[in-house]
C-alpha atoms as a PDB file:
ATOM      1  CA  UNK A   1     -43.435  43.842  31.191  1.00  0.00           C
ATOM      2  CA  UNK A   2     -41.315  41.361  32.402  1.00  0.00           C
ATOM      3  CA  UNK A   3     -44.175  38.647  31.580  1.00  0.00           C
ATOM      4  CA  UNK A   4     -44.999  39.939  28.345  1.00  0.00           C
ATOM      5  CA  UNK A   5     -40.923  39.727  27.784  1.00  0.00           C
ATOM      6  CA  UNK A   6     -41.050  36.148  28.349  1.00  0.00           C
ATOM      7  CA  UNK A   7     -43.904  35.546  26.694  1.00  0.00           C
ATOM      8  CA  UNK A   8     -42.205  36.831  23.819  1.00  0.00           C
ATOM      9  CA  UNK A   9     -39.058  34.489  24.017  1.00  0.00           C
ATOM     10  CA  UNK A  10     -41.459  31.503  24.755  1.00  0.00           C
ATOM     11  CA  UNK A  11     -43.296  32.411  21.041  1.00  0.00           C
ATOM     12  CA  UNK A  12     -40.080  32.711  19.073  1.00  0.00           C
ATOM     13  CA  UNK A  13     -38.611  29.121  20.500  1.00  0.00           C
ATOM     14  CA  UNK A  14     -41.763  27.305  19.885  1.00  0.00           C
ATOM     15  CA  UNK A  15     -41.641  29.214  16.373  1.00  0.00           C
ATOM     16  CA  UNK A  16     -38.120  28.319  16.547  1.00  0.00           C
ATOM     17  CA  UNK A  17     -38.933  24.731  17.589  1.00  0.00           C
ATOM     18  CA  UNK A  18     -41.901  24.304  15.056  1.00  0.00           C
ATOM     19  CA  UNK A  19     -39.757  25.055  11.977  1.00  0.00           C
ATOM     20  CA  UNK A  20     -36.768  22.971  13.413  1.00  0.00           C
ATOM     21  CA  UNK A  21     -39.337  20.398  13.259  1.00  0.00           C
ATOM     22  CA  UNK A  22     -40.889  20.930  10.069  1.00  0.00           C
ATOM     23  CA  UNK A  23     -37.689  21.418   8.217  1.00  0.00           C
ATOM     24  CA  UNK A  24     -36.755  17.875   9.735  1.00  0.00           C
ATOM     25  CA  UNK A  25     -39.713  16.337   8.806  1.00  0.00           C
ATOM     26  CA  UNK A  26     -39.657  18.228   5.262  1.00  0.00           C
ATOM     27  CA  UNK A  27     -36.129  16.581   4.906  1.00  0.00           C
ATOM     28  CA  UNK A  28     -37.296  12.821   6.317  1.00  0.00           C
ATOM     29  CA  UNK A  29     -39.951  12.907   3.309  1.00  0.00           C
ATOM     30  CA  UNK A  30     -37.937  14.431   0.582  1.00  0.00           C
ATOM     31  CA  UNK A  31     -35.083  11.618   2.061  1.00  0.00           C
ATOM     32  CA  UNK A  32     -37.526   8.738   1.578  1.00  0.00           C
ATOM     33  CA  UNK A  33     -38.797  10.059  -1.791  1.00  0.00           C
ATOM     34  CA  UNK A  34     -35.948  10.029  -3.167  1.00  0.00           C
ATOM     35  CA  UNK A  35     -34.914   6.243  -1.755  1.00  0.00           C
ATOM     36  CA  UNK A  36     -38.280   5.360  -2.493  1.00  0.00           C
ATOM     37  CA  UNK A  37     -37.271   6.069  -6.713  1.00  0.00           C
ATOM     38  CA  UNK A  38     -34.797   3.974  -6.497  1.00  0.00           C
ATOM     39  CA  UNK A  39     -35.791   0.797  -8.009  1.00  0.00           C
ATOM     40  CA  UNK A  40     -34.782  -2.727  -6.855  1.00  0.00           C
ATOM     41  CA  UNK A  41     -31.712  -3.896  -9.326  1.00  0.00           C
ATOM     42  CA  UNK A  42     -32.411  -7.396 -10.861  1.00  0.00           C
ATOM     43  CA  UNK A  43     -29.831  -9.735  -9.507  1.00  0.00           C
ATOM     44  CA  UNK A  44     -30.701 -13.015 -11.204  1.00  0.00           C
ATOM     45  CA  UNK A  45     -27.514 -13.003 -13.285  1.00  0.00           C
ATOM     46  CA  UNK A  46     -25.088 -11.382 -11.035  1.00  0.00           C
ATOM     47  CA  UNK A  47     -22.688 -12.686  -8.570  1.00  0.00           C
ATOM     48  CA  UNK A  48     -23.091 -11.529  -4.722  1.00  0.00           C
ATOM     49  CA  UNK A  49     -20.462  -8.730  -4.459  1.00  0.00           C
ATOM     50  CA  UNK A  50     -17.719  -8.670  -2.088  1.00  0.00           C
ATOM     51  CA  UNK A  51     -17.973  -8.402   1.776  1.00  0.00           C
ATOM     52  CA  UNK A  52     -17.986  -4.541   2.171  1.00  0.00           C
ATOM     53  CA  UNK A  53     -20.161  -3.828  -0.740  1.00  0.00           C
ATOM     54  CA  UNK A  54     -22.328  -6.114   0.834  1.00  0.00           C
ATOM     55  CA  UNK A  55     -22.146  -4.516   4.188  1.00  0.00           C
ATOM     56  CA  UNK A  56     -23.046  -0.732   3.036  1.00  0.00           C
ATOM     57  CA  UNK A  57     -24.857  -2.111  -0.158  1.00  0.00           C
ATOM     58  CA  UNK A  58     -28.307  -0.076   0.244  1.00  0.00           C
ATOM     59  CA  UNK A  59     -26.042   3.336   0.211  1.00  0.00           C
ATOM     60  CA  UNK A  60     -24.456   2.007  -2.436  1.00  0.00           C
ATOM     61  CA  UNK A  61     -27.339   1.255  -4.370  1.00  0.00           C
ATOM     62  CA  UNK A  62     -29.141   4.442  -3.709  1.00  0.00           C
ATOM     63  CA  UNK A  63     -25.903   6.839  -4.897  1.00  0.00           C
ATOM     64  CA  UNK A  64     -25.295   4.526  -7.813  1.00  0.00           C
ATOM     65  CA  UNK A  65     -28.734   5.501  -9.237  1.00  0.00           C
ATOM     66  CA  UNK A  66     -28.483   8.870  -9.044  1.00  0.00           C
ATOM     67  CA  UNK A  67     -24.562   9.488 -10.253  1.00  0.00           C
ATOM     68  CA  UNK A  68     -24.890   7.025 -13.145  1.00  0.00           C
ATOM     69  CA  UNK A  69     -25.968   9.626 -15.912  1.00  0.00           C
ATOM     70  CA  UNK A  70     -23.193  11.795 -14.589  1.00  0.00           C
ATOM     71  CA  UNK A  71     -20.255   8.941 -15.197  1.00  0.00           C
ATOM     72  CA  UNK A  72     -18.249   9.282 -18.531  1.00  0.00           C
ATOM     73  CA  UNK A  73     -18.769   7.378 -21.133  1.00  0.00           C
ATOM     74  CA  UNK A  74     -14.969   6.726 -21.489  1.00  0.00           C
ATOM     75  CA  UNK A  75     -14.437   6.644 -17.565  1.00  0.00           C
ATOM     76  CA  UNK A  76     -17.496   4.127 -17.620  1.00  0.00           C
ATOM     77  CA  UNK A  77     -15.599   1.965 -20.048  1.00  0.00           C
ATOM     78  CA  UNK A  78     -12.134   2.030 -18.105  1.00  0.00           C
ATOM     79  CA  UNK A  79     -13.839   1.322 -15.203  1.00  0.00           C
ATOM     80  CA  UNK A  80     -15.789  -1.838 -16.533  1.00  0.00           C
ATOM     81  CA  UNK A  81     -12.274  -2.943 -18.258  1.00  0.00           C
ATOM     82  CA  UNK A  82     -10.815  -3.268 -15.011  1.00  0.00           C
ATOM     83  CA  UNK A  83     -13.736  -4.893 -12.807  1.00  0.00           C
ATOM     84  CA  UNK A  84     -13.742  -7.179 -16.419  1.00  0.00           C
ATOM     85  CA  UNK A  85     -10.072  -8.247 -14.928  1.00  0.00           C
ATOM     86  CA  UNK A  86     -10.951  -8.458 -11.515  1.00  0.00           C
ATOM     87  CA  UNK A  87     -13.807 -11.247 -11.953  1.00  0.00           C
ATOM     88  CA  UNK A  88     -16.238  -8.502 -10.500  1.00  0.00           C
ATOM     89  CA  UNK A  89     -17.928  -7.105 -13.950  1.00  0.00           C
ATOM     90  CA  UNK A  90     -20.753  -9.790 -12.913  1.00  0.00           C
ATOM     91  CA  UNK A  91     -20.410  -8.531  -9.118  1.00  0.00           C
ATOM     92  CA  UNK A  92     -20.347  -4.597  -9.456  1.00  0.00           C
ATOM     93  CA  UNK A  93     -21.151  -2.281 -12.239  1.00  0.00           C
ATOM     94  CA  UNK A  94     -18.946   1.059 -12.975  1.00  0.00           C
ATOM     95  CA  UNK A  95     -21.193   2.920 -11.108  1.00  0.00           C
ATOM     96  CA  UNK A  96     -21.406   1.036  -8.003  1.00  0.00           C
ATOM     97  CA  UNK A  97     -18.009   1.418  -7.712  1.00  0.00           C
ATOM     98  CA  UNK A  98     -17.982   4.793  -7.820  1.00  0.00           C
ATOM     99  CA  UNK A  99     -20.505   5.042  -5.115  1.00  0.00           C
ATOM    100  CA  UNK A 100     -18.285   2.521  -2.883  1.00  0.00           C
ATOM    101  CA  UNK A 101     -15.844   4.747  -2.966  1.00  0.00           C
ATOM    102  CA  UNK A 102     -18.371   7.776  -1.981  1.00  0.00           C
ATOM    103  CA  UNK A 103     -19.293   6.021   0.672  1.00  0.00           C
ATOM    104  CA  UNK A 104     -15.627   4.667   1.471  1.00  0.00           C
ATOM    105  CA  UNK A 105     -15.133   8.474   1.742  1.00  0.00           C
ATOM    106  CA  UNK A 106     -17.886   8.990   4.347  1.00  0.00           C
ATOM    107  CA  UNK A 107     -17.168   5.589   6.510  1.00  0.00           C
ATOM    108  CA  UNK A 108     -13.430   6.503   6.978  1.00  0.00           C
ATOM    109  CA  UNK A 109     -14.262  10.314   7.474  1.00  0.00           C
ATOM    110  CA  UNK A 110     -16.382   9.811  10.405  1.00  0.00           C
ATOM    111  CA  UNK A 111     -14.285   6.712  12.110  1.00  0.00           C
ATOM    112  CA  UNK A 112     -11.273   8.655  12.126  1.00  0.00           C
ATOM    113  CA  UNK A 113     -13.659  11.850  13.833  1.00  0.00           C
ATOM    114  CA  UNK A 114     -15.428   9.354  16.653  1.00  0.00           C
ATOM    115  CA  UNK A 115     -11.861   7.964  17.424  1.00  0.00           C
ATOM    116  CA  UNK A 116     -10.652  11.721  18.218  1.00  0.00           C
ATOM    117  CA  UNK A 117     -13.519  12.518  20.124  1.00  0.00           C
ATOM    118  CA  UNK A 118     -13.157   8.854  22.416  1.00  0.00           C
ATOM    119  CA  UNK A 119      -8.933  10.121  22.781  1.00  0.00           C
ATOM    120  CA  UNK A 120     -10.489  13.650  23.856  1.00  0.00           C
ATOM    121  CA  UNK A 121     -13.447  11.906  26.189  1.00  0.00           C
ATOM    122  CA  UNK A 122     -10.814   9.669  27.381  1.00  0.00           C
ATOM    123  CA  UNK A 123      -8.186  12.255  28.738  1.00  0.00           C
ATOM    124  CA  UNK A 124      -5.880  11.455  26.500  1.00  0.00           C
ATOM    125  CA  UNK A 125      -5.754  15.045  25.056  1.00  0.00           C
ATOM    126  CA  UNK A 126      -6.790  18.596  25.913  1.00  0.00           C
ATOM    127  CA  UNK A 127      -9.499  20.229  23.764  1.00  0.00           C
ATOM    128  CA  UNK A 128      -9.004  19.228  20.338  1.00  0.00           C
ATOM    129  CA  UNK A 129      -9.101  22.256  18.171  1.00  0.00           C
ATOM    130  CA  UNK A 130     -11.840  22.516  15.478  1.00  0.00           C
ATOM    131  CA  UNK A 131      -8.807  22.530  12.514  1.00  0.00           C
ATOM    132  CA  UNK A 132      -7.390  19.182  13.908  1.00  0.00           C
ATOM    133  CA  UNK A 133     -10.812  17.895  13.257  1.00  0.00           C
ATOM    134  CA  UNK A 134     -11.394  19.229  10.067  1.00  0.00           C
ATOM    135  CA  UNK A 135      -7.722  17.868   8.961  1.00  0.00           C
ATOM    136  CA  UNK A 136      -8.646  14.245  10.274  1.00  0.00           C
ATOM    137  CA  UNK A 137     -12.029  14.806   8.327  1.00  0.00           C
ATOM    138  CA  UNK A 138     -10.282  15.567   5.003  1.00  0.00           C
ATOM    139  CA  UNK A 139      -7.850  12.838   5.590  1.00  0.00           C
ATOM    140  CA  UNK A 140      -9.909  10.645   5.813  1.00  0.00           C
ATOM    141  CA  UNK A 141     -12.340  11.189   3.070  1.00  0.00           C
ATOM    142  CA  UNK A 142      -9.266  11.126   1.279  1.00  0.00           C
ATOM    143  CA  UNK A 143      -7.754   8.296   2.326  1.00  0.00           C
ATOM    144  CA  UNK A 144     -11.792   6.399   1.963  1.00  0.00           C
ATOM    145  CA  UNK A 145     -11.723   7.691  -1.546  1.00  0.00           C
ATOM    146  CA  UNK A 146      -8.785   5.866  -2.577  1.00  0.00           C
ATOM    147  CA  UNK A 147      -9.099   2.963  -0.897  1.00  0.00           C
ATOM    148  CA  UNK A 148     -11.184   1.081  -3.286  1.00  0.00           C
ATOM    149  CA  UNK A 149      -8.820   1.781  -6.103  1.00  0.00           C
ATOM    150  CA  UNK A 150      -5.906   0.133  -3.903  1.00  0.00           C
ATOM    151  CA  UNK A 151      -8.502  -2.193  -2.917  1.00  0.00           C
ATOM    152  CA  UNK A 152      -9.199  -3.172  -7.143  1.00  0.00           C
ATOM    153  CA  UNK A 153      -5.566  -2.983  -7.498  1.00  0.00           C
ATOM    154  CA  UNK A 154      -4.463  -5.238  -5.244  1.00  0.00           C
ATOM    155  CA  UNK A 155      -6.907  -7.655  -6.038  1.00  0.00           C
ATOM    156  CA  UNK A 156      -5.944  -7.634  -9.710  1.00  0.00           C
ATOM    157  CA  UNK A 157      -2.153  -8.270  -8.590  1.00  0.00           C
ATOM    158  CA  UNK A 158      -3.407 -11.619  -6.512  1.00  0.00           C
ATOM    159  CA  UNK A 159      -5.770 -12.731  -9.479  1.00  0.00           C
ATOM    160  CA  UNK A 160      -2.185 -12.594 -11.966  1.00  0.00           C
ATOM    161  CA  UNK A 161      -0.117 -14.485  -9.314  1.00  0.00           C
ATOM    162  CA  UNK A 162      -2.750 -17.500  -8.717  1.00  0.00           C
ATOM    163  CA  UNK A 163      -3.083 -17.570 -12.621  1.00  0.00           C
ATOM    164  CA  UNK A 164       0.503 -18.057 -13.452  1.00  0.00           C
ATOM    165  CA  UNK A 165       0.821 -20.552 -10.213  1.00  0.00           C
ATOM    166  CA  UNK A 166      -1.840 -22.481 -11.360  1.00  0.00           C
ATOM    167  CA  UNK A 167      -2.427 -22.228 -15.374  1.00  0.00           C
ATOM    168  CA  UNK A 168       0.111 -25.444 -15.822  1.00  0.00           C
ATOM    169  CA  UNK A 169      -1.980 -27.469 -13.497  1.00  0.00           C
ATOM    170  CA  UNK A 170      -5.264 -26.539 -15.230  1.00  0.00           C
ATOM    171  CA  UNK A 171      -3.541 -27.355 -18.849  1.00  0.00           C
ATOM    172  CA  UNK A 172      -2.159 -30.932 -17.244  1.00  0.00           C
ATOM    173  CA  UNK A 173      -5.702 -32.132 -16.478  1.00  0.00           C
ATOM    174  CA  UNK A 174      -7.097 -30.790 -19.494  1.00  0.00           C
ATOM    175  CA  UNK A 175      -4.478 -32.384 -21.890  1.00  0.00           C
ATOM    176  CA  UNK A 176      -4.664 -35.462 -19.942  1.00  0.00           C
ATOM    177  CA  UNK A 177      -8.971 -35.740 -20.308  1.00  0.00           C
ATOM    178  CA  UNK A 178      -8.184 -34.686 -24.173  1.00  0.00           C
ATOM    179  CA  UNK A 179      -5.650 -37.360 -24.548  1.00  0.00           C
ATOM    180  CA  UNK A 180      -8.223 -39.916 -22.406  1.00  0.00           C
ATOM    181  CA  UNK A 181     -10.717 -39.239 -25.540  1.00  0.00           C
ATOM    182  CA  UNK A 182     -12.948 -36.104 -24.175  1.00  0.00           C
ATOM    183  CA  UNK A 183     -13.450 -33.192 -26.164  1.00  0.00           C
ATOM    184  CA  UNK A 184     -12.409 -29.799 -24.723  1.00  0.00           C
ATOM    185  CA  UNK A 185     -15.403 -28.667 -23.001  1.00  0.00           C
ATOM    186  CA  UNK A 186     -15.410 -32.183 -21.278  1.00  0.00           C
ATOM    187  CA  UNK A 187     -12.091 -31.755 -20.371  1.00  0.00           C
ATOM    188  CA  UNK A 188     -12.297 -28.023 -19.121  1.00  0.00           C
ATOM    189  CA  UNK A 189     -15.525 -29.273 -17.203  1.00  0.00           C
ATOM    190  CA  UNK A 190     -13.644 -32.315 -15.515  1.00  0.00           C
ATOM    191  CA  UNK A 191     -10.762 -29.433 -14.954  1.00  0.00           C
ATOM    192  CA  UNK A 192     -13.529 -27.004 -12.968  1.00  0.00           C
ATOM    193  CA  UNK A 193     -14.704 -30.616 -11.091  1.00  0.00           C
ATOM    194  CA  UNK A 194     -11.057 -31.208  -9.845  1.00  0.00           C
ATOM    195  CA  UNK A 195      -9.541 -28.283  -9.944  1.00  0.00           C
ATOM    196  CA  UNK A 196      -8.749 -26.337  -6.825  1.00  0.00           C
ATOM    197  CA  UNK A 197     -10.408 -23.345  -6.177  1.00  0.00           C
ATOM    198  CA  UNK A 198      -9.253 -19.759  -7.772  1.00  0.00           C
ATOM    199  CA  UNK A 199      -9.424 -17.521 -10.063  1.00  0.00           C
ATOM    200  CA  UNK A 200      -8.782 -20.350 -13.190  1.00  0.00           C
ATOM    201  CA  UNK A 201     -11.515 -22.812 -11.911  1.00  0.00           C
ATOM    202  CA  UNK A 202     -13.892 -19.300 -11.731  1.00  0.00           C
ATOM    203  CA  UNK A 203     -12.994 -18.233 -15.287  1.00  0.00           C
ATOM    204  CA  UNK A 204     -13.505 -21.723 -17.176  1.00  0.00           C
ATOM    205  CA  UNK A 205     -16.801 -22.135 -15.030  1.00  0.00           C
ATOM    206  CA  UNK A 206     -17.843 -18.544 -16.857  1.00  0.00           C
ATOM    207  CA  UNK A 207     -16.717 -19.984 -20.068  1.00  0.00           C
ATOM    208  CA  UNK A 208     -18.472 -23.172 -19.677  1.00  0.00           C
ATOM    209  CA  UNK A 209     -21.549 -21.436 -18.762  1.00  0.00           C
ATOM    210  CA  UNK A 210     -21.079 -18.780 -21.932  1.00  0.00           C
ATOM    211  CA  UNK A 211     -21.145 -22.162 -24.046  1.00  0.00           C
ATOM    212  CA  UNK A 212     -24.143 -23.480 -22.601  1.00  0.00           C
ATOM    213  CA  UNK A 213     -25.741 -19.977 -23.106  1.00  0.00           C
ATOM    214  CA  UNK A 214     -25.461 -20.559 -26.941  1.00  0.00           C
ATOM    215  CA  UNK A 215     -21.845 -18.764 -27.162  1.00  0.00           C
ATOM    216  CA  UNK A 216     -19.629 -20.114 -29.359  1.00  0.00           C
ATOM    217  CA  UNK A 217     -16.292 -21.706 -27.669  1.00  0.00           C
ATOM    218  CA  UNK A 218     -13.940 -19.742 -29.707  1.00  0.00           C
ATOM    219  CA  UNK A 219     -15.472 -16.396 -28.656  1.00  0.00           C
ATOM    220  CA  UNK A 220     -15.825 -17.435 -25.435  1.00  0.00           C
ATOM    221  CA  UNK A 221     -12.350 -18.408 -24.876  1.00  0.00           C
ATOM    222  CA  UNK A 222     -11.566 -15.023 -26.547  1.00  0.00           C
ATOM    223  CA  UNK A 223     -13.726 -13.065 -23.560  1.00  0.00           C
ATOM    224  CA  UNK A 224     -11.658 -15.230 -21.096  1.00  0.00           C
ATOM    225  CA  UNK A 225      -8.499 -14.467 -22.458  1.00  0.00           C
ATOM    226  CA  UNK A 226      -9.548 -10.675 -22.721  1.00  0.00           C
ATOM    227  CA  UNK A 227     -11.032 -10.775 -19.094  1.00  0.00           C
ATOM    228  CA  UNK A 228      -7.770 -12.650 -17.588  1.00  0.00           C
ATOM    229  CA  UNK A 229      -4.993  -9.932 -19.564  1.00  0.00           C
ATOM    230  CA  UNK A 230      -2.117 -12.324 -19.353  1.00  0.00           C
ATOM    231  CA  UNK A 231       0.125 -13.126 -22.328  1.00  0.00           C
ATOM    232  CA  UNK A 232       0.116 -16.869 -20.865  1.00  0.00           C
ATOM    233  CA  UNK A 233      -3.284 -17.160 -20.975  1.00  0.00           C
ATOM    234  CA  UNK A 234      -3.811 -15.641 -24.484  1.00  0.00           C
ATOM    235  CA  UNK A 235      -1.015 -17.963 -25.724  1.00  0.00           C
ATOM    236  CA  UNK A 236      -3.006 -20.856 -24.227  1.00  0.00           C
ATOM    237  CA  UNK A 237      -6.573 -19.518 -26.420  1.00  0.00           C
ATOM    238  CA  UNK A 238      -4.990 -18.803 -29.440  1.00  0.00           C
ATOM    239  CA  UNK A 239      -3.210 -21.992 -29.657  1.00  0.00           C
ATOM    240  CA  UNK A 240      -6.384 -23.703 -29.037  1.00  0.00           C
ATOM    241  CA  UNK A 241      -8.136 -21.985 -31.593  1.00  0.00           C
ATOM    242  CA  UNK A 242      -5.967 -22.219 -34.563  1.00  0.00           C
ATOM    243  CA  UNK A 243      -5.911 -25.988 -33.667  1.00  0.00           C
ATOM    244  CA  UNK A 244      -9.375 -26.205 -34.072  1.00  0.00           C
ATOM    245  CA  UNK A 245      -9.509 -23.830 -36.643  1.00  0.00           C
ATOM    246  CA  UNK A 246      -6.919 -26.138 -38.693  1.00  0.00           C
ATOM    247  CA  UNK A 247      -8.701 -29.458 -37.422  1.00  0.00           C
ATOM    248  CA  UNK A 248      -5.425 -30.400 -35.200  1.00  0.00           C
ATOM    249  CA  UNK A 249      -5.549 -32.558 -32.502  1.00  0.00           C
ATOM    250  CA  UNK A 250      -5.728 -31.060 -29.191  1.00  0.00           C
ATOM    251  CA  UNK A 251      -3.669 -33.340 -27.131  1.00  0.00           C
ATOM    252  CA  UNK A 252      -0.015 -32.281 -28.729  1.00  0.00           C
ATOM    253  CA  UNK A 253      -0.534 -28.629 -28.683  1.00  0.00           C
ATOM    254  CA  UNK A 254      -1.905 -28.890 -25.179  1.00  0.00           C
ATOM    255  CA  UNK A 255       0.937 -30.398 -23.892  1.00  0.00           C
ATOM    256  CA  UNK A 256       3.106 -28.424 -25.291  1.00  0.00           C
ATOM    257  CA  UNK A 257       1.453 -25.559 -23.780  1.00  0.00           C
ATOM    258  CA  UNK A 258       1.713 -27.302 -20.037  1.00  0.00           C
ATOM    259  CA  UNK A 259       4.636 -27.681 -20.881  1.00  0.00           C
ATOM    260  CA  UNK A 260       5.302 -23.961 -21.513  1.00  0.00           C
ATOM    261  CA  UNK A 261       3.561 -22.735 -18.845  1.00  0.00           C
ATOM    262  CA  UNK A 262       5.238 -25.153 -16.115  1.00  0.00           C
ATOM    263  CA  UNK A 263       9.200 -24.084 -17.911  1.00  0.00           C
ATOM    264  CA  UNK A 264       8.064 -19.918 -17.469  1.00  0.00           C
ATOM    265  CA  UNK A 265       6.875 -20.740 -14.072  1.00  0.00           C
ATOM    266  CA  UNK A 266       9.832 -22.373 -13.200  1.00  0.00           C
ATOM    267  CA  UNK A 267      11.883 -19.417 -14.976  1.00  0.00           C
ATOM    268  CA  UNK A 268      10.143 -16.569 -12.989  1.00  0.00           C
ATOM    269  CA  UNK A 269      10.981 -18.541  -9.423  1.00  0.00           C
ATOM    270  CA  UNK A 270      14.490 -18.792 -10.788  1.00  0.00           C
ATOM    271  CA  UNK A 271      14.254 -14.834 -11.147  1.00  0.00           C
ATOM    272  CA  UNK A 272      12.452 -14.301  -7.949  1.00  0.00           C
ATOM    273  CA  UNK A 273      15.465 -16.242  -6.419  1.00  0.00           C
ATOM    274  CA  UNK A 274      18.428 -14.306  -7.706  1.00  0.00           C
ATOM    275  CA  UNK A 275      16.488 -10.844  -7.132  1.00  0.00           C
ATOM    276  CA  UNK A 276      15.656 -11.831  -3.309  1.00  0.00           C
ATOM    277  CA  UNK A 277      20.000 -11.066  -2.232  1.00  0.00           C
ATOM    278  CA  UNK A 278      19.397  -7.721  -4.089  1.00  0.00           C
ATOM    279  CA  UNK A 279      15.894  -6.740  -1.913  1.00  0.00           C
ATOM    280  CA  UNK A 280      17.516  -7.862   1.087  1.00  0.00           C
ATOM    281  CA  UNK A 281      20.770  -5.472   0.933  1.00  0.00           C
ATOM    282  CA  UNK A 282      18.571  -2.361   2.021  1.00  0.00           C
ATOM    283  CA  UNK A 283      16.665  -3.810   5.083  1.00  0.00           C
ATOM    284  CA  UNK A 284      20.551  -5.831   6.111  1.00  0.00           C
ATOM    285  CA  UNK A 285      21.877  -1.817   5.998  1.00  0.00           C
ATOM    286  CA  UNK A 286      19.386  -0.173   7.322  1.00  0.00           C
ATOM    287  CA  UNK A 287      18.248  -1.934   9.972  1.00  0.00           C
ATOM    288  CA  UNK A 288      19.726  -5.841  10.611  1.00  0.00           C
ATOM    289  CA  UNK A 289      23.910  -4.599  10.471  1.00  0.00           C
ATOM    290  CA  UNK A 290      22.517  -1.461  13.114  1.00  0.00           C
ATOM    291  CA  UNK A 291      21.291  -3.662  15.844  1.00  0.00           C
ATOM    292  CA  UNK A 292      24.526  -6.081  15.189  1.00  0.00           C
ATOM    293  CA  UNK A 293      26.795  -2.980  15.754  1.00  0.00           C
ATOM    294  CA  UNK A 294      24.842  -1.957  18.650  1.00  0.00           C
ATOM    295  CA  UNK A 295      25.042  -6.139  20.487  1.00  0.00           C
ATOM    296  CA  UNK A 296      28.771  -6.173  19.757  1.00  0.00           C
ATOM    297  CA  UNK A 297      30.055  -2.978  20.425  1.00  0.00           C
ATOM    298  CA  UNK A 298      27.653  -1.611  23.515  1.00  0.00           C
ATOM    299  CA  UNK A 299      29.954  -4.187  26.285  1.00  0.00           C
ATOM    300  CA  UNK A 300      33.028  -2.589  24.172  1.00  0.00           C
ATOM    301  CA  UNK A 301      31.957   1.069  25.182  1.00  0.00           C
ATOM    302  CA  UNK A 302      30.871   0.278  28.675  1.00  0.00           C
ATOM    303  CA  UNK A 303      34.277  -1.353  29.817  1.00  0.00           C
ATOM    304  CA  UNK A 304      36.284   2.016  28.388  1.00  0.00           C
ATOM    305  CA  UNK A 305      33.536   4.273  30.120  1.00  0.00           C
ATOM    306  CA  UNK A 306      34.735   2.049  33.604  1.00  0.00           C
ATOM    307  CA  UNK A 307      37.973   2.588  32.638  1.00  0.00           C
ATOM    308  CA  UNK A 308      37.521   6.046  32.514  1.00  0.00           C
ATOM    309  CA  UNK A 309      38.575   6.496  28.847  1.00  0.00           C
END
């Protein structure tokens, strides 16, 4: 009996065992079906995407495939609007943002769960209870999940900043090639050639290379303008436009425009200087007039303590 008994229990674990392995191997070739469908995206035209879409791009890829029939139609277009902004609608599509931030999710989730199992290996806490885990898990699938939209966000806030810093030098070296006797595409080609690098020098190289792709300027200066979503830069088009629309010459209502651009520039660091007193009264209360207190009056309240007051 007591051989027949384990007999028995050696049956049901290889059973056991066998459909362990089975099931595995059932989900390996289901797995690489599926990656297998996914077909290779034609990047000819595109732009390499940023540093950590590069790094988990292959995940990325493979969930962008599969979610993109599920996406909105209206949530696809918001979406492209604002990569449109970025500089990244040539990068990323709507989808593959979507998936980043799947995968975000995932990433975050399980570095926040192998750095509380390392504290608990380590000794630096008791048992970790099962809840504590599943909190840090949701946490951080949260937190993953919204970290490309503060990621976009950010990035959009930089792009406006080095625009208005750097739209009156762009306008000074086109207005001086227009004056020298080039004709705007000259001049915005001689402004990506000596231009510094940013998001200005990016955005006339796209509209240069719309032009030479048999767009015509004015639309292309439009799509800039659209892309950029700054009234400075939409003054700058339009201007240009109805000056060539009217046969004008360039060089005065270029200048004019540098000379626009480089007065608001010089009005918003005015502003930035009278609102800096106003940001600085909560961090002088709350934490610089504190420590003062605490240097001048601590030898104060030591001497009455020896005094025995």
């Amino acid at each position: 009996m007591p051989s027949s008994s384990s007999d028995q229990t050696a049956v049901i674990v290889t059973l056991i065992a066998l459909a362990i392995g089975v099931s595995a191997a059932l989900a390996g070739w289901l797995m690489s079906r599926a990656l297998a469908a996914v077909p290779e995206e034609n990047r000819e035209y595109k732009d390499a995407p940023p540093l950590g879409f590069r790094v988990f791009w292959l995940p990325i890829q493979w969930i962008s495939h599969y979610i993109s029939p599920f996406v909105p139609s209206r949530a696809h277009a918001a979406l492209m609007t604002r990569l449109r902004q970025g500089g990244l609608d040539y990068q990323i599509g709507p989808a593959q943002f979507i998936s980043a931030r799947i995968v975000s999710a995932i990433v975050f989730a399980l570095i926040l769960i192998r750095g509380l199992i390392s504290l608990e290996q380590a000794g630096l806490f008791e048992r970790i209870a099962v809840g504590t885990y599943l909190q840090t898990l949701i946490f951080g699938a949260i937190f993953g999940w919204f970290y490309p939209i503060l990621w976009l966000r950010d990035r959009l806030a930089l792009r406006k900043r080095e625009l208005l810093k750097t739209l009156p030098f762009y306008l000074d070296i086109i207005t001086l090639c227009v004056e020298a006797g080039l004709n705007l595409q000259g001049a915005m080609h001689q402004a990506v050639v000596k231009g510094p690098k940013g998001v200005l020098r990016e955005e006339f190289q796209r509209v240069l290379r719309d032009i030479r792709a048999g767009k015509g300027r004015a639309e292309s200066l439009r799509a800039m303008a659209q892309r950029l979503n700054e009234p400075s830069a939409t003054n700058f088009t339009t201007a240009v436009i109805q000056a060539e629309n009217m046969g004008m010459s360039l060089g005065p209502v270029l200048r004019a425009q540098a000379d626009q651009r480089r007065t608001e520039r010089f009005l918003r660091a005015e502003k930035a200087a009278m609102e800096a007193p106003v940001k600085m009264l909560f961090p002088l209360i709350a934490f610089i007039f504190p420590c003062t207190f605490i240097v001048l009056f601590f030898p104060i309240a030591i001497k009455f303590m020896e005094s025995g007051l």
